[in-house]
C-alpha atoms as a PDB file:
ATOM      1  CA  UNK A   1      88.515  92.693 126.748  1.00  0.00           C
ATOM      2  CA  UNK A   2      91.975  93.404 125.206  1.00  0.00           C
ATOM      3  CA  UNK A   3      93.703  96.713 125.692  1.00  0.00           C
ATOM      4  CA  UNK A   4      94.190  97.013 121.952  1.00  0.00           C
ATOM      5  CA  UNK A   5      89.638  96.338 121.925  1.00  0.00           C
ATOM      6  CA  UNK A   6      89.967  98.920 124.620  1.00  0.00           C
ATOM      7  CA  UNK A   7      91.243 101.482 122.481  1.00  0.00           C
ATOM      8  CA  UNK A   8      89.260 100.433 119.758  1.00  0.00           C
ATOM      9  CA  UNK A   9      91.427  98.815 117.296  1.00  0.00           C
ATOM     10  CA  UNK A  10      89.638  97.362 114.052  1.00  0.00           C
ATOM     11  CA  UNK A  11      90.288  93.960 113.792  1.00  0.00           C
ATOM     12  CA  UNK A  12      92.508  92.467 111.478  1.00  0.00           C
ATOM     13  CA  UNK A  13      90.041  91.120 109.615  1.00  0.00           C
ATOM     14  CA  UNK A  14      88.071  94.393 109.035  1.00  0.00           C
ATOM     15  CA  UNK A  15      91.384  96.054 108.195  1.00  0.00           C
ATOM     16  CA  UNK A  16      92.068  93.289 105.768  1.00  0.00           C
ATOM     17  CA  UNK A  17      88.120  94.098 103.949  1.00  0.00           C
ATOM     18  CA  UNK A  18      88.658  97.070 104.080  1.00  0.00           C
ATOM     19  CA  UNK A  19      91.741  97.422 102.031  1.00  0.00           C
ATOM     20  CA  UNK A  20      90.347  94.662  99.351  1.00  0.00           C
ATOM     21  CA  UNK A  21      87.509  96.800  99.234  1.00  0.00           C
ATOM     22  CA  UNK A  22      89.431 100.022  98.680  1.00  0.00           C
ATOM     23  CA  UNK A  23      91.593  98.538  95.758  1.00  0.00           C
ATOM     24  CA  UNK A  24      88.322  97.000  94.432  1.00  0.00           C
ATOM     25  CA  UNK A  25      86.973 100.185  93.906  1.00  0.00           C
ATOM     26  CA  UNK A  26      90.191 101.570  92.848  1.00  0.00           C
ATOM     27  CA  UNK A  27      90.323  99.143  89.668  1.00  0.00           C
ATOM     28  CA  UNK A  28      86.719  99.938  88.818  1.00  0.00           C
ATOM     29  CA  UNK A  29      87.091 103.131  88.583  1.00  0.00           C
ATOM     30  CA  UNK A  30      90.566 102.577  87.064  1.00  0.00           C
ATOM     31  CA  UNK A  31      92.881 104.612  89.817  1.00  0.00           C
ATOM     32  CA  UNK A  32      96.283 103.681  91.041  1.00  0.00           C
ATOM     33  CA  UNK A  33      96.268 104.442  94.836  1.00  0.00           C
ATOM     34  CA  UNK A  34      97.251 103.355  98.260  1.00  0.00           C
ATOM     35  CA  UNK A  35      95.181 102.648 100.897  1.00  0.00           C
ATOM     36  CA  UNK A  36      96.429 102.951 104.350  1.00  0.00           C
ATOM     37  CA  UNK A  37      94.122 102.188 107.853  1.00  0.00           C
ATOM     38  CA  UNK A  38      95.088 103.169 111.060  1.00  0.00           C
ATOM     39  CA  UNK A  39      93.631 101.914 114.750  1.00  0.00           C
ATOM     40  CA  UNK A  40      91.640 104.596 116.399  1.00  0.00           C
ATOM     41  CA  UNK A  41      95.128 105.801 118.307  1.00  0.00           C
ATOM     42  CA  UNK A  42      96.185 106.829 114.596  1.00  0.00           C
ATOM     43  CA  UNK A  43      98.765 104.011 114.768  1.00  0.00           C
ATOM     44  CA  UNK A  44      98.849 102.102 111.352  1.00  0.00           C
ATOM     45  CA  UNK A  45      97.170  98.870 110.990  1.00  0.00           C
ATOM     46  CA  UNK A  46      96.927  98.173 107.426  1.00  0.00           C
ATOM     47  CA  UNK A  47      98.101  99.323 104.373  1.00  0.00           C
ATOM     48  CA  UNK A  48      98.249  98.599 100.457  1.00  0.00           C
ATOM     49  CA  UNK A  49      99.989  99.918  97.557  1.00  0.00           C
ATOM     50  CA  UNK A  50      98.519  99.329  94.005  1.00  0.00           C
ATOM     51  CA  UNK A  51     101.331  98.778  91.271  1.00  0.00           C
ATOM     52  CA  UNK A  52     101.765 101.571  89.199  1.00  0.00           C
ATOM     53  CA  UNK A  53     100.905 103.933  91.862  1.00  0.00           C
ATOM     54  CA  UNK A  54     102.958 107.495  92.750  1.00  0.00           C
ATOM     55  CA  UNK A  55     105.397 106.537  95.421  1.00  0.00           C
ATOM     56  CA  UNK A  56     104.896 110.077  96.796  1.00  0.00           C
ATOM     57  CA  UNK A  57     101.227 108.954  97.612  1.00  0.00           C
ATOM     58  CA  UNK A  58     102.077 106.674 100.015  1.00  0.00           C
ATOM     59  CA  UNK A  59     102.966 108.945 103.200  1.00  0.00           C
ATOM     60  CA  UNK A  60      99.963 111.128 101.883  1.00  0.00           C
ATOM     61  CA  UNK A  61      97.328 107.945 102.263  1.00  0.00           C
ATOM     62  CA  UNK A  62      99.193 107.316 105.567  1.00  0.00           C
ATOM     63  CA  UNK A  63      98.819 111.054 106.655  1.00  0.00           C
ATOM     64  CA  UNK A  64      95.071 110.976 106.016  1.00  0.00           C
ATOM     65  CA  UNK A  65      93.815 108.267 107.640  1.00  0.00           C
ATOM     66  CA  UNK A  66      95.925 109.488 110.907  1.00  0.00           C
ATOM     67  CA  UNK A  67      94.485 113.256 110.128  1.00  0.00           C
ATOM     68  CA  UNK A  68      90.683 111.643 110.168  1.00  0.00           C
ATOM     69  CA  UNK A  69      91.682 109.464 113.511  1.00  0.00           C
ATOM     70  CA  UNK A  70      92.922 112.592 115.334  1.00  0.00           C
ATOM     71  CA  UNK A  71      90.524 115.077 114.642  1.00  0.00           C
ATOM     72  CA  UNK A  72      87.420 112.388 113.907  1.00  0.00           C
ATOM     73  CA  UNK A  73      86.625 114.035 110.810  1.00  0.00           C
ATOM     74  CA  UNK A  74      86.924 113.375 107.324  1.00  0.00           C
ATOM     75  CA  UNK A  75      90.356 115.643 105.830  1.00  0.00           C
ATOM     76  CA  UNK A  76      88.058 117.749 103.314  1.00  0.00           C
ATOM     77  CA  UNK A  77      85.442 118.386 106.887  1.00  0.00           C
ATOM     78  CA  UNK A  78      89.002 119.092 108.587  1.00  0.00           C
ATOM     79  CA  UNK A  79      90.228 121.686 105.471  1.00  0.00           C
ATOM     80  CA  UNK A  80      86.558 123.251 105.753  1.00  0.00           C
ATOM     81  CA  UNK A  81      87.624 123.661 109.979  1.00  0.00           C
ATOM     82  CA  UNK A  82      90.887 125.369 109.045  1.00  0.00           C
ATOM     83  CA  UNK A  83      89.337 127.765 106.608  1.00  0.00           C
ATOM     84  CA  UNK A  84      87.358 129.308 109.620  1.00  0.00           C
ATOM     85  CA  UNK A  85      90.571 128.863 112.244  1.00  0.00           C
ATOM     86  CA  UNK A  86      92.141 132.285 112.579  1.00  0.00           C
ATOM     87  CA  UNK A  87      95.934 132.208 110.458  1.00  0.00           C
ATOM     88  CA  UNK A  88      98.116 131.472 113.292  1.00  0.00           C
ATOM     89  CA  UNK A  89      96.291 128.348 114.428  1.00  0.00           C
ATOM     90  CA  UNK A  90      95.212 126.917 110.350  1.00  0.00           C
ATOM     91  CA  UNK A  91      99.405 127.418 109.979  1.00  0.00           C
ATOM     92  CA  UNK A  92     100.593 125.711 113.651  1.00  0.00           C
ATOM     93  CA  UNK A  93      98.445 122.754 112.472  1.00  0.00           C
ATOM     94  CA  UNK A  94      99.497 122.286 108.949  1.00  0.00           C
ATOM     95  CA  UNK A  95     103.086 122.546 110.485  1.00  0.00           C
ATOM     96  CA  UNK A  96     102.480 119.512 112.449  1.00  0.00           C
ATOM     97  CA  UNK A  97     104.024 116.303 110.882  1.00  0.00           C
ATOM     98  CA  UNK A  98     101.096 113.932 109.517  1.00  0.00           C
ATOM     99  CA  UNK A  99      98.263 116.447 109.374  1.00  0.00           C
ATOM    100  CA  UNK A 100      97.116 117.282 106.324  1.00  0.00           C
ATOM    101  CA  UNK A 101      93.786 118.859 104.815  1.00  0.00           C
ATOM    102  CA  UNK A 102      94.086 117.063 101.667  1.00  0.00           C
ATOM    103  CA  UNK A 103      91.078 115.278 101.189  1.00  0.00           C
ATOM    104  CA  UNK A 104      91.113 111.660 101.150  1.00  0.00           C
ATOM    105  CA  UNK A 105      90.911 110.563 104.722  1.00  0.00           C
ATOM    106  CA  UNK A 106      87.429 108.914 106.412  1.00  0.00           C
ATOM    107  CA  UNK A 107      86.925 108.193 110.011  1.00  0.00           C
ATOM    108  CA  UNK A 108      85.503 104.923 110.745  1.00  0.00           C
ATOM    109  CA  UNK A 109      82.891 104.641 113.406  1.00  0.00           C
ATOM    110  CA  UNK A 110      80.794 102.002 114.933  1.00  0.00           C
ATOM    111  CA  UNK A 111      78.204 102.546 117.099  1.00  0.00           C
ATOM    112  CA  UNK A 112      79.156 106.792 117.508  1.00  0.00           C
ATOM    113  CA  UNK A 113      83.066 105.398 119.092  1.00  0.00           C
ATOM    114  CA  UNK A 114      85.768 106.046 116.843  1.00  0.00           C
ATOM    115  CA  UNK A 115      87.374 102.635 116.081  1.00  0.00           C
ATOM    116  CA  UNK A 116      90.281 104.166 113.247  1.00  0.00           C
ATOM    117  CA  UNK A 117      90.270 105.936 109.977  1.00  0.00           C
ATOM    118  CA  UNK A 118      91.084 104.741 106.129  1.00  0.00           C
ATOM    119  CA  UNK A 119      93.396 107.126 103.992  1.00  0.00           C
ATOM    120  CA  UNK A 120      93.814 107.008 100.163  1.00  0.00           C
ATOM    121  CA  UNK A 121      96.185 109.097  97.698  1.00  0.00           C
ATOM    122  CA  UNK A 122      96.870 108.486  94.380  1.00  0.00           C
ATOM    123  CA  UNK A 123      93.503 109.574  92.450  1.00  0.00           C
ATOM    124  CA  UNK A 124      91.837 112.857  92.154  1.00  0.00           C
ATOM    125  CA  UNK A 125      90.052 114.487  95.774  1.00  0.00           C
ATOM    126  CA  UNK A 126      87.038 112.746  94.235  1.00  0.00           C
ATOM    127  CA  UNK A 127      88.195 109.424  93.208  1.00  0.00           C
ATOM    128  CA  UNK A 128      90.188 109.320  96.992  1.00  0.00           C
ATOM    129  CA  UNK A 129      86.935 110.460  98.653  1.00  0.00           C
ATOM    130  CA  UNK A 130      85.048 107.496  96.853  1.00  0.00           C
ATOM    131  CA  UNK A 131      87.772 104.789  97.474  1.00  0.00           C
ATOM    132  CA  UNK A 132      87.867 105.935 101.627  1.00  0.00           C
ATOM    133  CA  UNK A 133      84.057 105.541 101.515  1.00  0.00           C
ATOM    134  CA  UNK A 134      83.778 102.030  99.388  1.00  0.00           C
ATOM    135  CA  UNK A 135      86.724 100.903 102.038  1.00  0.00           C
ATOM    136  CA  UNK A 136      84.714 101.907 104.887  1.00  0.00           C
ATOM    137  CA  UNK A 137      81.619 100.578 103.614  1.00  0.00           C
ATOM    138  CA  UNK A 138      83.222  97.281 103.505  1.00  0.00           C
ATOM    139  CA  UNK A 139      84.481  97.395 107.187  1.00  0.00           C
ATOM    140  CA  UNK A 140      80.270  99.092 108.376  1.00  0.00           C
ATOM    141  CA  UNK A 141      78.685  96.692 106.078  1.00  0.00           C
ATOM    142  CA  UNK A 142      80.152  93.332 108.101  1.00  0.00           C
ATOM    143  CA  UNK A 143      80.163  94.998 111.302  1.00  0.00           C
ATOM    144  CA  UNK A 144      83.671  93.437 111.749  1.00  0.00           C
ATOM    145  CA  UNK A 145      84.486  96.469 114.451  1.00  0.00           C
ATOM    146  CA  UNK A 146      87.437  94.707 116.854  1.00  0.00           C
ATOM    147  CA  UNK A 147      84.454  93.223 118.924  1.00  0.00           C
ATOM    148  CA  UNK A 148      84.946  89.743 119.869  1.00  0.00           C
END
């Protein structure tokens, strides 16, 4: 096994579904967004930008999927955590480059072991939250997980 299996990577091929499923859902629901995938180290492995989309979104799309990856959590599950977190911690965190509680950002999982996360900005909460999960379904649904 690889080091890059070893820490769980998705494989390019998964990345690559899951980022034509993401903009697939994006056009049917008629959103501009970017979709951005990291490895389960929070490193980026994939990313897309729809035309027409806010620049600005970009980092944010980036931001979530490395805010699911590091805490294993979806970002609205992780804005729901600081809520609860007494002041000082809820502000340390949001002071941190990258994390963000914005709500957007999915882990991916196979088999309970965190494999990466999928991040999208551009839409409403809602319409992000949908997109992550259609892009994720894609990725479950072939059980393309970095296995070989």
């Amino acid at each position: 096994m690889s080091a890059i299996a070893e820490i769980g990577a998705p494989a390019a091929q998964a990345v690559e579904r899951m980022l034509s499923a993401g903009r697939a859902r994006a056009e049917a629901i008629g959103a501009r967004v970017h979709v951005a995938v990291v490895d389960g180290a929070g490193n980026l492995a994939g990313y897309l930008r729809m035309p027409g989309s806010f620049l600005s979104s970009g980092e944010l799309a980036i931001d979530k999927a490395y805010t699911a990856a590091s805490f294993a959590m979806a970002t609205r599950d992780f804005g729901a955590l600081l809520e609860r977190a007494p002041r000082p911690v809820r502000d340390g965190l949001l002071r941190r480059p990258r994390l963000t509680e914005v709500p957007g950002g999915c882990p991916a999982e196979v088999q309970g072991r965190l494999i990466g996360a999928v991040g999208v900005s551009g839409g409403s909460e809602v319409e992000d939250e949908d997109i992550a999960a259609a892009a994720l379904a894609a990725m479950l649904r072939d059980d393309i997980s970095g296995r070989e």
